[in-house]
C-alpha atoms as a PDB file:
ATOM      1  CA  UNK A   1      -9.493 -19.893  14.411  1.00  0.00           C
ATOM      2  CA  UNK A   2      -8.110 -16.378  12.687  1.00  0.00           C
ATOM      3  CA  UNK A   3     -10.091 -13.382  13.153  1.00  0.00           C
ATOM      4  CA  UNK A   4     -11.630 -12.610   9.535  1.00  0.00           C
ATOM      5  CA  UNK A   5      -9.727  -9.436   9.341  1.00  0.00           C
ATOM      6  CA  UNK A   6      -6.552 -11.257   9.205  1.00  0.00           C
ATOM      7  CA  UNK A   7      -8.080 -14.063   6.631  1.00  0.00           C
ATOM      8  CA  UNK A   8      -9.392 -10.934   4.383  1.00  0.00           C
ATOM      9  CA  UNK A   9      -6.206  -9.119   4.400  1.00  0.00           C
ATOM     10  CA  UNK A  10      -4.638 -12.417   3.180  1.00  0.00           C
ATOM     11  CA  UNK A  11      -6.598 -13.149   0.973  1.00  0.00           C
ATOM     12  CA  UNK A  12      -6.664  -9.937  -0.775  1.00  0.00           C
ATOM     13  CA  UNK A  13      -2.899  -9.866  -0.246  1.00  0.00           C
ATOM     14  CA  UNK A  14      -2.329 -12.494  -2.507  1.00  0.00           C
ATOM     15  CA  UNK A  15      -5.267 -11.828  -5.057  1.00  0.00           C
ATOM     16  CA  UNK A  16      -3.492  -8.434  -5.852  1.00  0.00           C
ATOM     17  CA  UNK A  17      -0.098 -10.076  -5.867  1.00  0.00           C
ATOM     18  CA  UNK A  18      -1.395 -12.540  -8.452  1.00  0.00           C
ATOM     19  CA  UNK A  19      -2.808  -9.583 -10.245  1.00  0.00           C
ATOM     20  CA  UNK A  20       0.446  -7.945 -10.019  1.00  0.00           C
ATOM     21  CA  UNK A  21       2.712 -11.287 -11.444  1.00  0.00           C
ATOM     22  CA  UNK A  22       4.688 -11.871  -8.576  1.00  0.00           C
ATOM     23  CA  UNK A  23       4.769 -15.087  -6.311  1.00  0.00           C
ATOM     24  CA  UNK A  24       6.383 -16.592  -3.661  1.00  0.00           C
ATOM     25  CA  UNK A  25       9.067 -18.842  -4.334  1.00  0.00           C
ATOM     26  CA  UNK A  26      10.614 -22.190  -2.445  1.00  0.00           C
ATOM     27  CA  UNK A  27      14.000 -19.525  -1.769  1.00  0.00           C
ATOM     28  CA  UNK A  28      12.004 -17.544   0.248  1.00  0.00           C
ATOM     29  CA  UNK A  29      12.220 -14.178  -2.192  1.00  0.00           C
ATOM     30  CA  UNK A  30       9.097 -12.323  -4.045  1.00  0.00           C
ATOM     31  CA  UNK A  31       9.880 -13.235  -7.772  1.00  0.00           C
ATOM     32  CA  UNK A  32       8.332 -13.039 -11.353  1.00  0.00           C
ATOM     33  CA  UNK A  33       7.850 -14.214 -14.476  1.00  0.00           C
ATOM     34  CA  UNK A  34       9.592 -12.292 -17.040  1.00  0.00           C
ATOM     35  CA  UNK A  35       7.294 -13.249 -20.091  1.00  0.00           C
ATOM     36  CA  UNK A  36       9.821 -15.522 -21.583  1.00  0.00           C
ATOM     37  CA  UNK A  37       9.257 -18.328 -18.622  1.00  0.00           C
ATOM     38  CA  UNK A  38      12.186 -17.293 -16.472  1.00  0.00           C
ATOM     39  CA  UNK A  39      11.675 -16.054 -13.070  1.00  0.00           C
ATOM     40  CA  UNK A  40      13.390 -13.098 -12.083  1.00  0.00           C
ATOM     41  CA  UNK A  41      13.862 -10.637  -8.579  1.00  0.00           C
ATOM     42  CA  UNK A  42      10.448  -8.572  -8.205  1.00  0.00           C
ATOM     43  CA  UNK A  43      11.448  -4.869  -9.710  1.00  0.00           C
ATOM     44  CA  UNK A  44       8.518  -3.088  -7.216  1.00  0.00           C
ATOM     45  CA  UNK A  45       7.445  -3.484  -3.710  1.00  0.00           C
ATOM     46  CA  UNK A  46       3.818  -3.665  -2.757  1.00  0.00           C
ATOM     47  CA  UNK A  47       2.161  -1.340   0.045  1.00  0.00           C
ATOM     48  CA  UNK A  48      -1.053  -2.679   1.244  1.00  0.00           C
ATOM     49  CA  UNK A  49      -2.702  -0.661   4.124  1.00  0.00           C
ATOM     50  CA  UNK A  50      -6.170  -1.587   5.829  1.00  0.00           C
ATOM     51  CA  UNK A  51      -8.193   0.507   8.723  1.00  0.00           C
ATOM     52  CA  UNK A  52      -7.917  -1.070  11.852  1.00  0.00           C
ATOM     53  CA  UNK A  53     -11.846  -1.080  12.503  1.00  0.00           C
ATOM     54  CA  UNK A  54     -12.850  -2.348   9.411  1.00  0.00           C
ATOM     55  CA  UNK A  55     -10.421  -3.839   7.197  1.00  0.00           C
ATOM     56  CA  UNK A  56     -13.185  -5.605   5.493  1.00  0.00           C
ATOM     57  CA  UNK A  57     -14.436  -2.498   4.050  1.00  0.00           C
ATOM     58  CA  UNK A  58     -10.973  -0.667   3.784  1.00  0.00           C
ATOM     59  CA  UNK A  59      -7.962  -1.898   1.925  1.00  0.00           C
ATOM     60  CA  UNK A  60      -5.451  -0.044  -0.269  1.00  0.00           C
ATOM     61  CA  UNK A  61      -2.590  -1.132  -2.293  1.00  0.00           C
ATOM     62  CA  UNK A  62       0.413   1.006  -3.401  1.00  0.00           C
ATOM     63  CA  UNK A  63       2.980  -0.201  -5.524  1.00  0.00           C
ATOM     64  CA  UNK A  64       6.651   1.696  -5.341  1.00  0.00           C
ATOM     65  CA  UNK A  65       9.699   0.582  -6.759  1.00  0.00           C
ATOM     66  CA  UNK A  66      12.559  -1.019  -5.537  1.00  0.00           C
ATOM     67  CA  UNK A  67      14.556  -0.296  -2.574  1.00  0.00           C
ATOM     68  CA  UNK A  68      16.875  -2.483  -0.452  1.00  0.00           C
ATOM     69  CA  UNK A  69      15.047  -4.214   2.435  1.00  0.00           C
ATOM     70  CA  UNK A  70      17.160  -2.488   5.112  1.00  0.00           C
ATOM     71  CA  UNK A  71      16.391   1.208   4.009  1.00  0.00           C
ATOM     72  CA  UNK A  72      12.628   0.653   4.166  1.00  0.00           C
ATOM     73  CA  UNK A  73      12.307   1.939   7.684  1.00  0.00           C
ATOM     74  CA  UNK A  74      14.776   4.514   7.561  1.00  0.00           C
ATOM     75  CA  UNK A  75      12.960   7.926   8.140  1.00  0.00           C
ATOM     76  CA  UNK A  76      12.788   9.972   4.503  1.00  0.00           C
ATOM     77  CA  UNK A  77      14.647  13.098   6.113  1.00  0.00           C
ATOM     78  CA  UNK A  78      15.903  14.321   2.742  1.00  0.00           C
ATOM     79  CA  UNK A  79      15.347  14.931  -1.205  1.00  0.00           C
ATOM     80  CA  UNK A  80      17.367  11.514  -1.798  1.00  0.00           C
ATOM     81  CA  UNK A  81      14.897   9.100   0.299  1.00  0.00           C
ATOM     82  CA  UNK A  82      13.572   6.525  -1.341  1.00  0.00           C
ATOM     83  CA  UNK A  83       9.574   6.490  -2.121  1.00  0.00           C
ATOM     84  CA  UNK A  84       9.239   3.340  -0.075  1.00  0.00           C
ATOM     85  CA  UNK A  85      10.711   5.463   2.674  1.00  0.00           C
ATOM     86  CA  UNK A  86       8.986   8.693   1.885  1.00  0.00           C
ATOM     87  CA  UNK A  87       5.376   6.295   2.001  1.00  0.00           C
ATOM     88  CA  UNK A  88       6.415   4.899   5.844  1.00  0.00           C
ATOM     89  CA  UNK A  89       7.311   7.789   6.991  1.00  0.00           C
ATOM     90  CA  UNK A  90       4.075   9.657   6.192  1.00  0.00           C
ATOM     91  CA  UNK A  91       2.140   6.459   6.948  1.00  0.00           C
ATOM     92  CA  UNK A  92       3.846   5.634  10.483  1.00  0.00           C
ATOM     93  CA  UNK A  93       2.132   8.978  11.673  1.00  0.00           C
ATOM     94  CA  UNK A  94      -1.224   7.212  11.729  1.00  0.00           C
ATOM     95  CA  UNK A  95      -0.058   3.538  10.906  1.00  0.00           C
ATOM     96  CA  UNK A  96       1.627   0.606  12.681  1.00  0.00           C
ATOM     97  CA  UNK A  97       3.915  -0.814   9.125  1.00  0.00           C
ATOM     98  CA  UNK A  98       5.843  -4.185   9.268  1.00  0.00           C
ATOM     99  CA  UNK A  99       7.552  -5.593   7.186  1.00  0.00           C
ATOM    100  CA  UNK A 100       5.940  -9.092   5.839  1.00  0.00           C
ATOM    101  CA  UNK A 101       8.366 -10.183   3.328  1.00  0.00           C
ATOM    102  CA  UNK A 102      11.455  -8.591   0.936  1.00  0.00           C
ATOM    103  CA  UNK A 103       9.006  -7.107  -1.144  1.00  0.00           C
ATOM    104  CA  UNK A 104       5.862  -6.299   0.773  1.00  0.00           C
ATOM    105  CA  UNK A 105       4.950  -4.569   3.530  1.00  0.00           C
ATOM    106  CA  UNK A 106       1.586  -3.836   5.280  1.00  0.00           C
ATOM    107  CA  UNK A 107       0.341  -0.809   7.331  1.00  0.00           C
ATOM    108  CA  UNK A 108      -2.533  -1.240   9.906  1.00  0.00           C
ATOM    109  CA  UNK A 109      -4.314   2.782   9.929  1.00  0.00           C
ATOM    110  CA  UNK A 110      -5.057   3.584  13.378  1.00  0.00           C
ATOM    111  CA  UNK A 111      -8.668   5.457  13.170  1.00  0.00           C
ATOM    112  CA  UNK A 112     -11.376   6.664  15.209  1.00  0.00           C
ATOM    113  CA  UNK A 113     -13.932   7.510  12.880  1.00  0.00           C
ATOM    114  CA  UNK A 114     -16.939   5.153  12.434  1.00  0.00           C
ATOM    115  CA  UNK A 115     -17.426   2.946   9.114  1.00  0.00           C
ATOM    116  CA  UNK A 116     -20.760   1.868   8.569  1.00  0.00           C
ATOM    117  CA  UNK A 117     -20.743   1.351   4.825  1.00  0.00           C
ATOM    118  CA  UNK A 118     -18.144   1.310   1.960  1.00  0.00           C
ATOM    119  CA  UNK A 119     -18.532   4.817   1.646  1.00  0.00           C
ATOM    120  CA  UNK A 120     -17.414   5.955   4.447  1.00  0.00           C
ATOM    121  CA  UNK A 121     -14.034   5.172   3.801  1.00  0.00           C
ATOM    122  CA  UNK A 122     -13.689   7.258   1.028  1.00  0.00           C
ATOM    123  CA  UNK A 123     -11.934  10.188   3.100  1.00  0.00           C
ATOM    124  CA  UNK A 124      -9.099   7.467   3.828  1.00  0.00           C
ATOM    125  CA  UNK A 125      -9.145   6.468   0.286  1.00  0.00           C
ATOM    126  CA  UNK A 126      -8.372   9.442  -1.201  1.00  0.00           C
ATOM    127  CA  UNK A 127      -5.721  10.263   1.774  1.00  0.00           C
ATOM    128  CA  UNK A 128      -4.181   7.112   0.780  1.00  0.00           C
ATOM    129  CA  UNK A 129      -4.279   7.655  -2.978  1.00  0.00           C
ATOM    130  CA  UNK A 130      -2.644  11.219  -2.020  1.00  0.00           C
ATOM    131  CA  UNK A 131       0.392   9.187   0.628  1.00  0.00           C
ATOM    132  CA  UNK A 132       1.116   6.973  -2.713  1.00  0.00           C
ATOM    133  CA  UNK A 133       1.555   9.064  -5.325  1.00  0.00           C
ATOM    134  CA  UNK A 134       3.574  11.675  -3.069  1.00  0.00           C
ATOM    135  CA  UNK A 135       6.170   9.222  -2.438  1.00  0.00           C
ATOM    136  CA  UNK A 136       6.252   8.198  -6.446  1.00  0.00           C
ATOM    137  CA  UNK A 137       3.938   4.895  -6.738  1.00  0.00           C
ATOM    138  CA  UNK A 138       1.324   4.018  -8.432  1.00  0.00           C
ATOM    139  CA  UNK A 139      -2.279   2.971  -6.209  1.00  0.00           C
ATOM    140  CA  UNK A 140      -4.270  -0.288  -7.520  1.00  0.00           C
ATOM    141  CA  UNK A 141      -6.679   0.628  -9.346  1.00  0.00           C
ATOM    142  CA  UNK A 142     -10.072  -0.122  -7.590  1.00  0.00           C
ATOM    143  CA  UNK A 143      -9.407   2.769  -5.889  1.00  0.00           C
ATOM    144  CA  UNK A 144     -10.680   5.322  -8.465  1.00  0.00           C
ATOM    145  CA  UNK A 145      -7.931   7.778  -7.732  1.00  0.00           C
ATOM    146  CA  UNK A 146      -8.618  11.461  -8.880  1.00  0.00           C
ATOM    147  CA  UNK A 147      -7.161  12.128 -12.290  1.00  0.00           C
ATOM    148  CA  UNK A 148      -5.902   8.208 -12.461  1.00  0.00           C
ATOM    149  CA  UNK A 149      -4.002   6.597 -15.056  1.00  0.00           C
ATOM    150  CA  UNK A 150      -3.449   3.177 -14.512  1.00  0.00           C
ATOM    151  CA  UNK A 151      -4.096   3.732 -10.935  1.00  0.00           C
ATOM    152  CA  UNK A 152      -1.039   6.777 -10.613  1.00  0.00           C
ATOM    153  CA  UNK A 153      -2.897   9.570  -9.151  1.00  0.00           C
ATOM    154  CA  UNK A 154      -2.470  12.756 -11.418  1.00  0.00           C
ATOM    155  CA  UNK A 155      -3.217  15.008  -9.230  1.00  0.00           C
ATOM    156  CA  UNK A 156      -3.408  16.014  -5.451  1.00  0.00           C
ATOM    157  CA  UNK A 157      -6.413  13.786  -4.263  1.00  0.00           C
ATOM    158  CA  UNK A 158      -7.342  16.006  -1.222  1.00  0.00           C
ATOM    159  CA  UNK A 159      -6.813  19.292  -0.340  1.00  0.00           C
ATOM    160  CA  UNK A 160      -4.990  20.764   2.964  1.00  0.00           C
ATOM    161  CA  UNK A 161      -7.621  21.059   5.904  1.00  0.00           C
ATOM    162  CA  UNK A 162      -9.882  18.324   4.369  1.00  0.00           C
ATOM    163  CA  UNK A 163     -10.727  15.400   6.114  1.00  0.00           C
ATOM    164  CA  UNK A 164      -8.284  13.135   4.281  1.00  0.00           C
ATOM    165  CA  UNK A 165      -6.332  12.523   7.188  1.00  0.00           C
ATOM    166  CA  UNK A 166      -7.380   9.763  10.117  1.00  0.00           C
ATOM    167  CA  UNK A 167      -8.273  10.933  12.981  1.00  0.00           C
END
């Protein structure tokens, strides 16, 4: 019925939003639970990015924090754009992005290269790794992020020239 890209990216979708605290409420916005039982507006917004020819293998999640909806697309021409706007501009070079809900949007990497085995995505993890913590936010942790610390890259992931960007 759905191709099993589309269930996986769900599914993982909502795994790392559980992991993250926030949920989906009857209004319609991404919310959470303060720790004292009340819900309040999601403080973040979640980045989750998948290769286009194997997003079983492939999937990334960046969190950055909040921006207002409407300047999420707006191309980060300057020192005052926003990290979510820094991120999409950098991705949209080698991404479709849309926008799923007020909170979360997800990035399809166009790529070429052949992925036989979980390994072989490593160049585009550590490109992604690099896109996140350029643009200020923090990478899930599964991710194994050079010089991480709670999944915030430390330092540069991948050097200039390298293959860290999709071809």
């Amino acid at each position: 019925m759905f191709p099993k890209s589309l269930v996986f990216a769900f599914v993982a979708s909502c795994l790392f939003l559980a992991n993250v605290g926030v949920e989906a409420s009857t209004s319609g916005k991404f919310r959470r639970d303060n720790g004292k039982g009340k819900q309040v507006l999601a403080s973040t917004i979640l980045v989750n990015s998948i290769l286009s020819n194997e997003p079983e293998i492939a999937f990334g999640g960046c969190t950055l924090p909040f921006a207002h909806v409407d300047e999420y697309f707006k191309p980060a021409v300057d020192t005052k754009a926003r990290p979510i706007q820094k991120f999409i501009t950098e991705a949209q070079k080698h991404a479709h992005c849309v926008l799923i809900g007020p909170n979360y949007v997800e990035c399809v990497e166009n790529v070429k290269k052949v992925v036989n085995k979980p390994g072989d995505v490593r160049w585009w993890e550590q490109a992604f790794c690099k896109r996140c913590s350029e643009a200020g936010g923090e990478n899930a942790e599964e991710h194994g992020c050079s010089g991480s610390k709670g999944g915030k890259e430390g330092g540069k992931g991948v050097e200039d020239g390298s293959e860290g960007t999709p071809v």
